[in-house]
C-alpha atoms as a PDB file:
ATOM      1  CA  UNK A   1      13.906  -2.558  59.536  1.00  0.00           C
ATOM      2  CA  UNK A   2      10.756  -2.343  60.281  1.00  0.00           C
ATOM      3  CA  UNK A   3       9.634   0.606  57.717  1.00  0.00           C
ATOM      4  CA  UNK A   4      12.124  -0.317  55.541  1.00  0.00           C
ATOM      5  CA  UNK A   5      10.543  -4.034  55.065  1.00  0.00           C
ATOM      6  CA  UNK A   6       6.995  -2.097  54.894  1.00  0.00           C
ATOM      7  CA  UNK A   7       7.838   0.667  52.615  1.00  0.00           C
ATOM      8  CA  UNK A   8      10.899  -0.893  50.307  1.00  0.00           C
ATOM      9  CA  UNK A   9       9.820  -0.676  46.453  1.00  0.00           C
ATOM     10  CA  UNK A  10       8.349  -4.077  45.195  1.00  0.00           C
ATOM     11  CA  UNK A  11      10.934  -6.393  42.630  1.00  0.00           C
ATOM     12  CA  UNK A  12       9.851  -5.086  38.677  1.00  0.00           C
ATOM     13  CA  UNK A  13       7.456  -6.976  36.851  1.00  0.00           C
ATOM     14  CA  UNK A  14       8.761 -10.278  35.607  1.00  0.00           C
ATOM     15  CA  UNK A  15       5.815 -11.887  33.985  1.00  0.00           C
ATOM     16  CA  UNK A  16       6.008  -8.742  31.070  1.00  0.00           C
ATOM     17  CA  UNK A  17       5.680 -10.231  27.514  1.00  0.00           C
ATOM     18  CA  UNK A  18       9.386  -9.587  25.746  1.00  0.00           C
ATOM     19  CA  UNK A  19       9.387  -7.052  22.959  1.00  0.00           C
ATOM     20  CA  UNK A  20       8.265  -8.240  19.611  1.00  0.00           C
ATOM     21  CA  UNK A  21      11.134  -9.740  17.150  1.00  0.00           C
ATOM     22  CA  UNK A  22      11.266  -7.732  14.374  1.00  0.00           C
ATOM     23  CA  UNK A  23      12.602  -7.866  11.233  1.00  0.00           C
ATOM     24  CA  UNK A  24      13.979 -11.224   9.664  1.00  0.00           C
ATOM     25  CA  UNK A  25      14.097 -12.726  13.314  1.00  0.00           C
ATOM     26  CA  UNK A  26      10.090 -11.719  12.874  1.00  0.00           C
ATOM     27  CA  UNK A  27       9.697 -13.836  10.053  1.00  0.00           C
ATOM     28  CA  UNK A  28      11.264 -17.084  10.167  1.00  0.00           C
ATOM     29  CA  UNK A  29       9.194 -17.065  13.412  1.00  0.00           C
ATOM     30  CA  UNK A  30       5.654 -16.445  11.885  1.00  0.00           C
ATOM     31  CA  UNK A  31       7.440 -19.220   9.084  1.00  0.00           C
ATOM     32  CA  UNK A  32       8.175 -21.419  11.708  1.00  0.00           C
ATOM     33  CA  UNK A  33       4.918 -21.349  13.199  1.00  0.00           C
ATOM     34  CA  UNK A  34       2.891 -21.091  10.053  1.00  0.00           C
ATOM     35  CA  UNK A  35       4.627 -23.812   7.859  1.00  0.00           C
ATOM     36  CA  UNK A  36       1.846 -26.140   7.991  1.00  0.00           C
ATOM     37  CA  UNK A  37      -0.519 -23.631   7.287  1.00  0.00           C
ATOM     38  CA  UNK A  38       1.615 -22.263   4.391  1.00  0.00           C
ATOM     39  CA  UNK A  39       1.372 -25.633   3.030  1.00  0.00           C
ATOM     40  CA  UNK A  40      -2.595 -26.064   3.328  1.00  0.00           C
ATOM     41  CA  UNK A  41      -3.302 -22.805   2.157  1.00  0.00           C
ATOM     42  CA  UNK A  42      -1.223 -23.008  -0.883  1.00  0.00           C
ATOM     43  CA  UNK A  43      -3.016 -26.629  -1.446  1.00  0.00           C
ATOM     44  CA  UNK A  44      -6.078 -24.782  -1.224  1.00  0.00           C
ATOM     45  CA  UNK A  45      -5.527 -22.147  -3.709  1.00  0.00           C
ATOM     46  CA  UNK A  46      -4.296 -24.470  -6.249  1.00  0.00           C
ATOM     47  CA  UNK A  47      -7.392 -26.854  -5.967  1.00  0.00           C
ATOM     48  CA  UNK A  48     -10.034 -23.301  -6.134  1.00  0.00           C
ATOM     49  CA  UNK A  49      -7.938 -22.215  -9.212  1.00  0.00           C
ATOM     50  CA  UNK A  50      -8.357 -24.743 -11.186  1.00  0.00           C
ATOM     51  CA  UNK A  51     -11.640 -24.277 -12.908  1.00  0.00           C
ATOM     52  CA  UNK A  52      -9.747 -20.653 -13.709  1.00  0.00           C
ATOM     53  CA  UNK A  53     -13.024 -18.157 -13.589  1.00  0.00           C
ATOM     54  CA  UNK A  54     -12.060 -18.837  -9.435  1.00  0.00           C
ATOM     55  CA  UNK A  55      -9.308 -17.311  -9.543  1.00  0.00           C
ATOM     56  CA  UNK A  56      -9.742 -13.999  -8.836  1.00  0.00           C
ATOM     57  CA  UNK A  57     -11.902 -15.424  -5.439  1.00  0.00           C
ATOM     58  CA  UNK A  58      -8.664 -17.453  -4.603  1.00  0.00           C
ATOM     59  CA  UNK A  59      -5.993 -14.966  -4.617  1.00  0.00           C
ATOM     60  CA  UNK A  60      -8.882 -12.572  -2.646  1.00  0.00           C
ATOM     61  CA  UNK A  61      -8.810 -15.801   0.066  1.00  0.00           C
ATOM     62  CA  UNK A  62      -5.351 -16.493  -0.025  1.00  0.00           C
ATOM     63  CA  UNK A  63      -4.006 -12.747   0.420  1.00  0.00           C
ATOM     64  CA  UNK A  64      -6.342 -12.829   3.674  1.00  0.00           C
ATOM     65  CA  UNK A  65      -5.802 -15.651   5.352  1.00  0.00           C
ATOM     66  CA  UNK A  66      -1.942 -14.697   4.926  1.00  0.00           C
ATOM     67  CA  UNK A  67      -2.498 -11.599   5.922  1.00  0.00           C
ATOM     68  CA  UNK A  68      -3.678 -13.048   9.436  1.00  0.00           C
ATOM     69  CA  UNK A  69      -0.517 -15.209  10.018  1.00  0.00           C
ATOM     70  CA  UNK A  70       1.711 -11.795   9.734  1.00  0.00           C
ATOM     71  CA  UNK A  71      -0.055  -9.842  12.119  1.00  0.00           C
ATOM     72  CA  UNK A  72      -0.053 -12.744  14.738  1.00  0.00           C
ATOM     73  CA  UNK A  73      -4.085 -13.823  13.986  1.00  0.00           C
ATOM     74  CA  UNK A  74      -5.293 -17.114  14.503  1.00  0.00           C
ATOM     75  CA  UNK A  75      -5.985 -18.736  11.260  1.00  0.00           C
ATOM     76  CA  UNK A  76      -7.690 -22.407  11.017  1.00  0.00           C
ATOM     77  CA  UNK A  77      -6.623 -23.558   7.900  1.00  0.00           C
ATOM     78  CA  UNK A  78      -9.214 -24.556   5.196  1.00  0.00           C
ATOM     79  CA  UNK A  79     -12.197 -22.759   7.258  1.00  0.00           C
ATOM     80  CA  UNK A  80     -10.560 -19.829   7.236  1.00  0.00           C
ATOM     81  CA  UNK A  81      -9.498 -19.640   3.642  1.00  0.00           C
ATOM     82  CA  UNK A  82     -13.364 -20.840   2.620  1.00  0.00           C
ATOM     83  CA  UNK A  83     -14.862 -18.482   4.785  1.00  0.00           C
ATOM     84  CA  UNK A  84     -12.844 -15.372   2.798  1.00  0.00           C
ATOM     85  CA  UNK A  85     -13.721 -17.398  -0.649  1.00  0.00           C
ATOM     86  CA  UNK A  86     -17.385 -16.987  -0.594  1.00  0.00           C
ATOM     87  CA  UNK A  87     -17.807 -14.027   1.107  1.00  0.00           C
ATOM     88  CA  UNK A  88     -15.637 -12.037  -0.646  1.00  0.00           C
ATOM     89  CA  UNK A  89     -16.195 -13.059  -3.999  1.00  0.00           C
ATOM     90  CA  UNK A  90     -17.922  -9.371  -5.998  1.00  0.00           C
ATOM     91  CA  UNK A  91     -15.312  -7.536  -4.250  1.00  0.00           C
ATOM     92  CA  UNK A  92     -12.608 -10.223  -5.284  1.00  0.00           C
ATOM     93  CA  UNK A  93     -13.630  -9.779  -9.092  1.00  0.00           C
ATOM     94  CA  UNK A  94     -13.184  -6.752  -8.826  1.00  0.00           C
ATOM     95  CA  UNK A  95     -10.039  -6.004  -7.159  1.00  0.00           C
ATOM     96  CA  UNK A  96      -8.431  -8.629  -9.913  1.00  0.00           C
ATOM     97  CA  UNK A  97      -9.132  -6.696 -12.635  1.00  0.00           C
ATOM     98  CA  UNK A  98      -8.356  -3.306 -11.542  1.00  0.00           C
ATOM     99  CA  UNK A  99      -5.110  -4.794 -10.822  1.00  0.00           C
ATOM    100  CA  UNK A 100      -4.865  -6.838 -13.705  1.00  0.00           C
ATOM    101  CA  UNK A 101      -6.236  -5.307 -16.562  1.00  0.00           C
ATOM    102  CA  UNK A 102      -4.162  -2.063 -16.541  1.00  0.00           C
ATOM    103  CA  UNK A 103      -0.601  -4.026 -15.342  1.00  0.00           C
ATOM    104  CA  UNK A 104      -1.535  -6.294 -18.957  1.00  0.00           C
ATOM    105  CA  UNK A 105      -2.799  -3.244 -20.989  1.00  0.00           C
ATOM    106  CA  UNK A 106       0.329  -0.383 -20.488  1.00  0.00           C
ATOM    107  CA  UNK A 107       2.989  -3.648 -19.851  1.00  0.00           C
ATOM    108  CA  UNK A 108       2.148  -4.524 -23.330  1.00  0.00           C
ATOM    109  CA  UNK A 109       1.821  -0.759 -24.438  1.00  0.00           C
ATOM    110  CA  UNK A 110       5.115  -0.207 -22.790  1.00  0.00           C
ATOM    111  CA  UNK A 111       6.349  -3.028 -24.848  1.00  0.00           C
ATOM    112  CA  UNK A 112       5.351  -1.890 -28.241  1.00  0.00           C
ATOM    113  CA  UNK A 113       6.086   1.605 -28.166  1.00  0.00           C
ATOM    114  CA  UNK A 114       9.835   0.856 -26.773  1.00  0.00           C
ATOM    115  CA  UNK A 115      10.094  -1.201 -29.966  1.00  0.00           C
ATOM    116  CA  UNK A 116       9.462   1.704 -31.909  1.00  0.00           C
ATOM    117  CA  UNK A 117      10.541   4.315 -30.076  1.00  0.00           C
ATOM    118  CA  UNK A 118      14.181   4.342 -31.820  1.00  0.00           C
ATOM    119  CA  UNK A 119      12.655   5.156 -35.261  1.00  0.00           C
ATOM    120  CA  UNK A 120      10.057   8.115 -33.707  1.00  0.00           C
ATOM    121  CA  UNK A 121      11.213   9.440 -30.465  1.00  0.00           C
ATOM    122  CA  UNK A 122       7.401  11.048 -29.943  1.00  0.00           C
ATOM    123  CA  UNK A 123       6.826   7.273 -29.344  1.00  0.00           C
ATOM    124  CA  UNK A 124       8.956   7.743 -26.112  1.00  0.00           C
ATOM    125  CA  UNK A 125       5.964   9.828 -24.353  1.00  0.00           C
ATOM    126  CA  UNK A 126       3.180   7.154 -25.012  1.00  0.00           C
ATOM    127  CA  UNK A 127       5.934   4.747 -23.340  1.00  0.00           C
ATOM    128  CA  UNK A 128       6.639   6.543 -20.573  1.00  0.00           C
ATOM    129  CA  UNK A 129       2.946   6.884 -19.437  1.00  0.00           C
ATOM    130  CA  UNK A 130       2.211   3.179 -19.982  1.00  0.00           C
ATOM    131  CA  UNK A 131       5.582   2.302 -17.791  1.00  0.00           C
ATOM    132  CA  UNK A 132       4.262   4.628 -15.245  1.00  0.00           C
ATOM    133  CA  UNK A 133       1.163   3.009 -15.435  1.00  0.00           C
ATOM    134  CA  UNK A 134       2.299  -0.386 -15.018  1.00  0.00           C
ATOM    135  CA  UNK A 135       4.625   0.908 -12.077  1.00  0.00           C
ATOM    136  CA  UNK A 136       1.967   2.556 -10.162  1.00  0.00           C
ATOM    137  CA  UNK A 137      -0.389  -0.245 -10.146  1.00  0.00           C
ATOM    138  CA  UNK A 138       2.189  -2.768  -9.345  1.00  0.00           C
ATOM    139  CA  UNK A 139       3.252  -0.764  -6.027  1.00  0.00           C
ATOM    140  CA  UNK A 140      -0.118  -0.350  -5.585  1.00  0.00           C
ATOM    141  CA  UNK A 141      -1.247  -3.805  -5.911  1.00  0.00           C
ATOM    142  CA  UNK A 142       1.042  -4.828  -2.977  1.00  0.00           C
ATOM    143  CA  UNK A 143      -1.195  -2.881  -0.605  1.00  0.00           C
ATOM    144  CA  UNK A 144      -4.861  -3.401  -2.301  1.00  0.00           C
ATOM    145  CA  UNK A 145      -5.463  -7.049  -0.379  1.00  0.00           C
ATOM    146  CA  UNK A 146      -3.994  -6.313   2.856  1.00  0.00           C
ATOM    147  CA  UNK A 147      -5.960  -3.204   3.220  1.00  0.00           C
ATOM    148  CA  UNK A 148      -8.824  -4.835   1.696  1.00  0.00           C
ATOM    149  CA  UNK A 149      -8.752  -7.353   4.185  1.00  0.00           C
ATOM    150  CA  UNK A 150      -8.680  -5.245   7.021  1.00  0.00           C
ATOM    151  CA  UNK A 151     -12.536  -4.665   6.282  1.00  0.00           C
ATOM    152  CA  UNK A 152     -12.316  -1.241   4.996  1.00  0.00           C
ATOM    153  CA  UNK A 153     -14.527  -0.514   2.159  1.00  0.00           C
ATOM    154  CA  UNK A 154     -13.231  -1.327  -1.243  1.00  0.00           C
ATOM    155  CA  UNK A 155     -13.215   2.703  -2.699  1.00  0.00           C
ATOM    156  CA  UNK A 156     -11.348   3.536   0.123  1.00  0.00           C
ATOM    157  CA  UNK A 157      -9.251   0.696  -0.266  1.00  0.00           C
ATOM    158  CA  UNK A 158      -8.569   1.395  -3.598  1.00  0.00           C
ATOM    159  CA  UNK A 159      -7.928   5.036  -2.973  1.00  0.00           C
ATOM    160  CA  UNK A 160      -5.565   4.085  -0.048  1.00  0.00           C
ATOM    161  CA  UNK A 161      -3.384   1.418  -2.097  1.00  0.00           C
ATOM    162  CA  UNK A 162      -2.318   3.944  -4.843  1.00  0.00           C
ATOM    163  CA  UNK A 163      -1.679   6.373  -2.183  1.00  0.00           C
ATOM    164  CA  UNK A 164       0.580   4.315  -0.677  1.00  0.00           C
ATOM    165  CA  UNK A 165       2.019   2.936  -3.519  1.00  0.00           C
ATOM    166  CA  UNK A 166       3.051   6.302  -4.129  1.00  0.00           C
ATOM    167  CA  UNK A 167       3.614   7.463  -1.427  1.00  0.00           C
ATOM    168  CA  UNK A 168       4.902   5.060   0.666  1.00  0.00           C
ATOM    169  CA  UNK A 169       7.587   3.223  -2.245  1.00  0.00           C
ATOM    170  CA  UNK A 170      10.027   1.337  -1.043  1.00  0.00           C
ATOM    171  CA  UNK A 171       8.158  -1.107   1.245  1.00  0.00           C
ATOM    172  CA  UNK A 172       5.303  -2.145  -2.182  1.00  0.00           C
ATOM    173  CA  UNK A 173       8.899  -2.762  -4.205  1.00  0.00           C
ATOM    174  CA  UNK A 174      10.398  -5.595  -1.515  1.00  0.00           C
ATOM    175  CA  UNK A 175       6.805  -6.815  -1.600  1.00  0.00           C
ATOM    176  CA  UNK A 176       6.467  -6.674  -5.474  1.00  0.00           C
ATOM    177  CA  UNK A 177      10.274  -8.067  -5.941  1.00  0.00           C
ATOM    178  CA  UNK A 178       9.698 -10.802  -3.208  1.00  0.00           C
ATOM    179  CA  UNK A 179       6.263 -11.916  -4.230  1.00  0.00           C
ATOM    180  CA  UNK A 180       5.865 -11.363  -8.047  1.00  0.00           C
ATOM    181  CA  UNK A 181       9.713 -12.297  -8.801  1.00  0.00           C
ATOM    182  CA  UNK A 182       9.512 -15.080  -6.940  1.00  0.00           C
ATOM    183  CA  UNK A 183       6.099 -16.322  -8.394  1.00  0.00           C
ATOM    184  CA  UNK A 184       7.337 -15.883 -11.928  1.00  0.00           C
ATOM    185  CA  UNK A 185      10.726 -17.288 -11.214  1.00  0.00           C
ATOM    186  CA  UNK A 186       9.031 -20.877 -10.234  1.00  0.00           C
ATOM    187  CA  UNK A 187       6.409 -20.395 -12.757  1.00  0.00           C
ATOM    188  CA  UNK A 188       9.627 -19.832 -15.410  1.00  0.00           C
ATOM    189  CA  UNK A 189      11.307 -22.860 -14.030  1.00  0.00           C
ATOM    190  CA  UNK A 190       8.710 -25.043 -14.283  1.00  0.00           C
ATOM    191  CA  UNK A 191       8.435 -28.034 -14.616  1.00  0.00           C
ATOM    192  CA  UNK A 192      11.515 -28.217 -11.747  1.00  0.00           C
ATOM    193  CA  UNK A 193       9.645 -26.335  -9.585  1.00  0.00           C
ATOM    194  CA  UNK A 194       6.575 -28.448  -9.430  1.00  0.00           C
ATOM    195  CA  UNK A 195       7.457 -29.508  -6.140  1.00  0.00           C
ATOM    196  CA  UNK A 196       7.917 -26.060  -4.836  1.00  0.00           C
ATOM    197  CA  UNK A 197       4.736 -24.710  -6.756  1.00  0.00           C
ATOM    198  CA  UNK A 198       2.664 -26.792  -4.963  1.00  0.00           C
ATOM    199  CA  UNK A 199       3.500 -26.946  -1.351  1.00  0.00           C
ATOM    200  CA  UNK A 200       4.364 -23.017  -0.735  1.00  0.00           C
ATOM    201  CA  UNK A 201       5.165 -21.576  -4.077  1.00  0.00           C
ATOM    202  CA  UNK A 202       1.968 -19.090  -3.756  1.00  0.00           C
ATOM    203  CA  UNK A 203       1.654 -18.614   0.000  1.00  0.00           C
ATOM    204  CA  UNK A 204       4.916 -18.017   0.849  1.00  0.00           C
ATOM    205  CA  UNK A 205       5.649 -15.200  -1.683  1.00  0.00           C
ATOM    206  CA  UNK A 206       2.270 -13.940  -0.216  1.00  0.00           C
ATOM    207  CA  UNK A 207       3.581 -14.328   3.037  1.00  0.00           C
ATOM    208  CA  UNK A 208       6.765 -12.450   1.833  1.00  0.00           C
ATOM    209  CA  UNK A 209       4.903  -9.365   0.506  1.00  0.00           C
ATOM    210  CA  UNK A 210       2.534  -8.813   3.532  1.00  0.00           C
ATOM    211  CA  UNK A 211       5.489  -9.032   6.037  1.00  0.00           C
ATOM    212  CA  UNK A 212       7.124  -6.110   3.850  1.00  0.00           C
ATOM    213  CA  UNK A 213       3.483  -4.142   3.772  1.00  0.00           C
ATOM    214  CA  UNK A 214       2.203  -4.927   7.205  1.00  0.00           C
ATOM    215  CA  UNK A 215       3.793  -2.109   9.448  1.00  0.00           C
ATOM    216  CA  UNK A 216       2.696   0.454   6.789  1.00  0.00           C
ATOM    217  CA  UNK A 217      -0.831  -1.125   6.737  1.00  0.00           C
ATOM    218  CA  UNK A 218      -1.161  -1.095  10.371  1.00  0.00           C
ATOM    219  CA  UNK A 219      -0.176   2.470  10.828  1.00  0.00           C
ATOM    220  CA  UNK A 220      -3.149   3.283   8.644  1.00  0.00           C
ATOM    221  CA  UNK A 221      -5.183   0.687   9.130  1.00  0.00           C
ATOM    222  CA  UNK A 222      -4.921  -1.130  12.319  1.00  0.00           C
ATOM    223  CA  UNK A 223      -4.898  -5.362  12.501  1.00  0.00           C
ATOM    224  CA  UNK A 224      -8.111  -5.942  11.966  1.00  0.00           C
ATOM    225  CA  UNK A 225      -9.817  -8.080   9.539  1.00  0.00           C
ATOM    226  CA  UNK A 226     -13.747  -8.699   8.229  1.00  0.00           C
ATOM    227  CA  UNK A 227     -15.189 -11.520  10.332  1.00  0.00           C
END
């Protein structure tokens, strides 16, 4: 009894931290915890949108702070989401219309040439690069601000994102169906969605398309984010 009392292996470790929910069970609990931040943030955007040239800053603020509810960051509301507004602003610009200014350009080229591709099938080539062009850059676009906002440099950032959106497909579609379609689906509704628009119709497709991108991002990238 003795040796046995001394020697006898000690009960396992009950004070370990369970295994992280993944998965839908993942999100509704960063939704349930986040709600009222969903709610400011989203208030926020709208208000820094609305003289329109801040726009580009906004989305740049709001894909950040986002960002740091999914992978389990503490996020303060509005000093957060100003913080990442004025610090961030060149890059911001610039990340807007890379994304931007090619989805507009080959969605409209796309566009035309389909209209006239039944008349002159050669017109079936100049579509096919613009829809490839618009597809690229909308995978792409999925991973741009979360890798962005990890604090890696904005070429490499840029370089990574169309990598990924590549390479790495099928996540940047969820994120592109669940955040754009969604957006656009409110915005299309409108004025019905008003309500919805204004309390989480931004931040929690945001939200959506980050939880889709974030275990790619972090395999690449780690968790971290620009202080």
């Amino acid at each position: 009894m003795f040796f046995r009392n001394d020697f006898q292996e000690p009960p396992p470790d009950t004070d370990q931290a369970p295994p992280e929910k993944t998965g839908a069970a993942r999100f509704f609990e960063i939704l349930q915890g986040e709600c009222g931040n969903l709610i400011k943030i989203n208030l926020f955007f709208l208000l820094t949108c609305l003289p329109l040239i801040t726009i580009p800053p906004a989305v740049r603020a709001l894909n950040q702070v986002v960002r740091s509810m999914v992978v389990d960051q503490s996020v303060h509301g509005f000093s957060d989401y100003w913080s990442a507004f004025r610090q961030h602003a060149g890059q911001a610009y610039a990340s807007f219309f890379l994304v931007a200014a090619p989805l507009l350009l080959s969605g409209y080229g796309a566009w035309f040439y389909l209209r006239y591709a039944g008349e002159n099938p050669l017109l079936f080539l100049p579509f096919m690069f613009c829809s490839t062009v618009f597809l690229v850059t909308l995978l792409a676009s999925t991973y741009l601000y979360g890798i962005l906002s990890t604090g890696t440099d904005f070429r490499s950032s840029l370089r990574l994102s169309l990598t990924l959106g590549v390479g790495r497909p099928l996540r940047a579609l969820l994120a592109a169906v669940f955040c754009y379609g969604l957006i656009l689906a409110a915005v299309l509704a409108f004025p019905l969605s008003l309500i919805y628009l204004l309390l989480i119709g931004f931040s929690l497709p945001c939200l959506l398309g980050h939880f889709f991108t974030r275990t790619v991002i972090r395999q690449y990238c780690g968790n971290s984010r620009p202080t």
